[in-house]
Protein backbone atom coordinates (compact mmCIF):
# COMPACT_ATOMS: atom_id res chain seq x y z
CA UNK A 1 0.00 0.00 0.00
CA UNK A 2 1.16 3.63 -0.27
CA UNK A 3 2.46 6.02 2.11
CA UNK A 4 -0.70 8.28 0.53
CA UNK A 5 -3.18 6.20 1.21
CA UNK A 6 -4.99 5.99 -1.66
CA UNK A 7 -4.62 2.11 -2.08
CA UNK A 8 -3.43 0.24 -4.78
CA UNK A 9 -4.03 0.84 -8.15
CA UNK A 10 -6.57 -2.21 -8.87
CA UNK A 11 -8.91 -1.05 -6.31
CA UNK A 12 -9.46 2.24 -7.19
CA UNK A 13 -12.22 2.88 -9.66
CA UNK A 14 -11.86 3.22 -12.98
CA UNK A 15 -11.66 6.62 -14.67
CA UNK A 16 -11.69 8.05 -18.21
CA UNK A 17 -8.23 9.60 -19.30
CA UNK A 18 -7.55 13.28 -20.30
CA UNK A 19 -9.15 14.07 -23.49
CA UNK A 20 -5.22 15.33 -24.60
CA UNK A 21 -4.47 11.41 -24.18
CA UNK A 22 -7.12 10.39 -25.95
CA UNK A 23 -6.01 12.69 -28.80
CA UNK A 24 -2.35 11.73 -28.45
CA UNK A 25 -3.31 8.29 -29.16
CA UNK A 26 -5.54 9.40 -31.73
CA UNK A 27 -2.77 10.99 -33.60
CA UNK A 28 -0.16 8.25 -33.09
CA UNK A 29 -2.71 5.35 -34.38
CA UNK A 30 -2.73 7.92 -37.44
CA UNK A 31 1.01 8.37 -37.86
CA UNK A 32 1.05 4.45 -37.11
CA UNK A 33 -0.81 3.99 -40.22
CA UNK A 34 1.34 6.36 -42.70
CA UNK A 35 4.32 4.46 -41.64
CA UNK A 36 3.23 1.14 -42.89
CA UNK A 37 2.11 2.89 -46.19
CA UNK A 38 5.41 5.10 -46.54
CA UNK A 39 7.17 1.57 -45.73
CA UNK A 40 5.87 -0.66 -48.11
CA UNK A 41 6.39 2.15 -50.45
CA UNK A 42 10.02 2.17 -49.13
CA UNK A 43 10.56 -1.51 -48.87
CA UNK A 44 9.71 -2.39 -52.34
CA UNK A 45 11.91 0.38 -54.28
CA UNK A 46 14.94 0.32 -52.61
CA UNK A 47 15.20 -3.66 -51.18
CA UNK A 48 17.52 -4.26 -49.13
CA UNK A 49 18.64 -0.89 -47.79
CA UNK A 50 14.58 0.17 -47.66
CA UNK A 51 13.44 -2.24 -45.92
CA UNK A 52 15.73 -1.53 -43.12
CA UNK A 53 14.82 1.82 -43.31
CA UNK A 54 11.13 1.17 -43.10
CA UNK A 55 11.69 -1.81 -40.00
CA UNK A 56 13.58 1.36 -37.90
CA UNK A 57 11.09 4.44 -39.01
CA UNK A 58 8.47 2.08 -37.53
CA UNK A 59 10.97 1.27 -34.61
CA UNK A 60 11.53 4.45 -33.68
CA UNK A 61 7.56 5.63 -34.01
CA UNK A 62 6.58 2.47 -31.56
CA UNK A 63 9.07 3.49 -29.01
CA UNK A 64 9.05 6.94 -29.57
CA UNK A 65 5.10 6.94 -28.47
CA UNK A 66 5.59 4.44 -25.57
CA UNK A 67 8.63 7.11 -24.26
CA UNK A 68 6.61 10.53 -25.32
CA UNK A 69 3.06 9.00 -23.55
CA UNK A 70 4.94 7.32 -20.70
CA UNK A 71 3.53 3.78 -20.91
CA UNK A 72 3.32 0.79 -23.33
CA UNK A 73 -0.10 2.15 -24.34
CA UNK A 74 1.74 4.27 -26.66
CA UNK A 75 3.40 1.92 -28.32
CA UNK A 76 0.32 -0.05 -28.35
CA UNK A 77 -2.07 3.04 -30.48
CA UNK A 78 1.02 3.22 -33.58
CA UNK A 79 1.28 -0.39 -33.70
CA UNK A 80 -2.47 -0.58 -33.89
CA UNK A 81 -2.60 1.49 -36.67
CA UNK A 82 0.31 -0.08 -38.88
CA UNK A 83 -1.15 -3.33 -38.36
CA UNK A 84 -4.65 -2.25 -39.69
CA UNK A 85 -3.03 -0.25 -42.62
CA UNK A 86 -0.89 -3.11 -43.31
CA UNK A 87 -3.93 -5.57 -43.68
CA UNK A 88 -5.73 -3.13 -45.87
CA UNK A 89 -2.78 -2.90 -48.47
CA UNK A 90 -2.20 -6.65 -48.56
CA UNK A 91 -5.82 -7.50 -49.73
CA UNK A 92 -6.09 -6.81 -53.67
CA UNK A 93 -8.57 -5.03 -55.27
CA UNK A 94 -11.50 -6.27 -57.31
CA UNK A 95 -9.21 -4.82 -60.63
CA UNK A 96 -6.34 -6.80 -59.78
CA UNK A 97 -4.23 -4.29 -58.25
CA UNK A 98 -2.20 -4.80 -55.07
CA UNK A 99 0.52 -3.32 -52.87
CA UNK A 100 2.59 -5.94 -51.74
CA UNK A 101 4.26 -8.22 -54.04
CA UNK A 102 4.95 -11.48 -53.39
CA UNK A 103 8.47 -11.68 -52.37
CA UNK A 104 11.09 -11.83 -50.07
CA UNK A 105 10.80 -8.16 -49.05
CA UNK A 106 6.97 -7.84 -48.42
CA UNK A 107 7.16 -10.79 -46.06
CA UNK A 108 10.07 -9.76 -44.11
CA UNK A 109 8.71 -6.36 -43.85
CA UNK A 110 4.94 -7.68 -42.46
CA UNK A 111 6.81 -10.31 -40.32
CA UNK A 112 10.04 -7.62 -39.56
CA UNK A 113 7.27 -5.13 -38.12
CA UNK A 114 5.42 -7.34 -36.45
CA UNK A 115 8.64 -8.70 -34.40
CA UNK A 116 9.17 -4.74 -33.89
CA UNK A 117 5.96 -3.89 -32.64
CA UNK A 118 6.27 -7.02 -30.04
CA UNK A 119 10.19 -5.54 -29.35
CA UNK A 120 9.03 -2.33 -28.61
CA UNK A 121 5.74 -2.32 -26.45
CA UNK A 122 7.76 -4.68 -24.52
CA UNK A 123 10.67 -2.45 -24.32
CA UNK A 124 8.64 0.51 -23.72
CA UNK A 125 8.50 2.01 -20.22
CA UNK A 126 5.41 0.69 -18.21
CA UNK A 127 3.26 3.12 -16.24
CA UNK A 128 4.16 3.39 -12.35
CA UNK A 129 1.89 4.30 -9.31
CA UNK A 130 2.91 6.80 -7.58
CA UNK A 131 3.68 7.05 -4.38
CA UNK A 132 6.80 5.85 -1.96
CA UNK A 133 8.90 3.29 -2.60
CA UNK A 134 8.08 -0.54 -1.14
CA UNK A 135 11.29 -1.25 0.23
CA UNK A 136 11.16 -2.04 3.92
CA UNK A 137 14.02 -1.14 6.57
CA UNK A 138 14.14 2.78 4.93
């Protein structure tokens, strides 16, 4: 328990966050989404060297929003979004057009930035209570 006393976490009632948070994640789930597409763009024209570049972009956006939001929930709103625009660019179109080939490339960058997006949220700082420390004997 706290030194505050307000209790844990889990017992405390749920509340509904800032509207600026809500935003925040509002506008990374968008960036999320422009990544994939500027990445498979990427990917495909310059191979090997693109598809590095496009892996790290989305790298950096995934971490980048779980350090600039403070918790693995913003990691969680880019990721979100690349993996939804990535699904809508692999399905074809009823004229026969598509984004993603079928190659090397396109599978190691759905498969590359889906091992990312597990990397990162993971990596990505988690959200602590506040309040003192729990160490006993201070």
């Amino acid at each position: 328990m706290s030194g505050a006393g307000r209790g844990s976490a889990l017992a405390r009632p749920l509340q509904r966050p800032p509207a600026g948070r809500i935003a925040a994640h509002a506008v990374l789930f968008v960036l999320g989404a422009a990544a994939a597409l500027a990445g498979a763009l990427v990917q495909a024209a310059w191979f090997p060297g693109g598809l590095l570049l496009a892996l790290a972009g989305a790298a950096g956006l995934f971490l980048g929003g779980a350090y600039a939001l403070g918790g693995r929930g913003g990691a969680a709103a880019p990721v979100a979004g690349w993996i939804v625009a990535v699904v809508l660019l692999t399905a074809s179109r009823p004229e026969g057009d598509f984004l993603f080939g079928a190659g090397w490339g396109s599978y190691l960058f759905l498969l590359g930035g889906m091992a990312v997006a597990v990397i990162c949220a993971t990596l990505g700082p988690g959200r602590q209570p506040g309040g003192g420390s729990a160490r006993l004997g201070k």
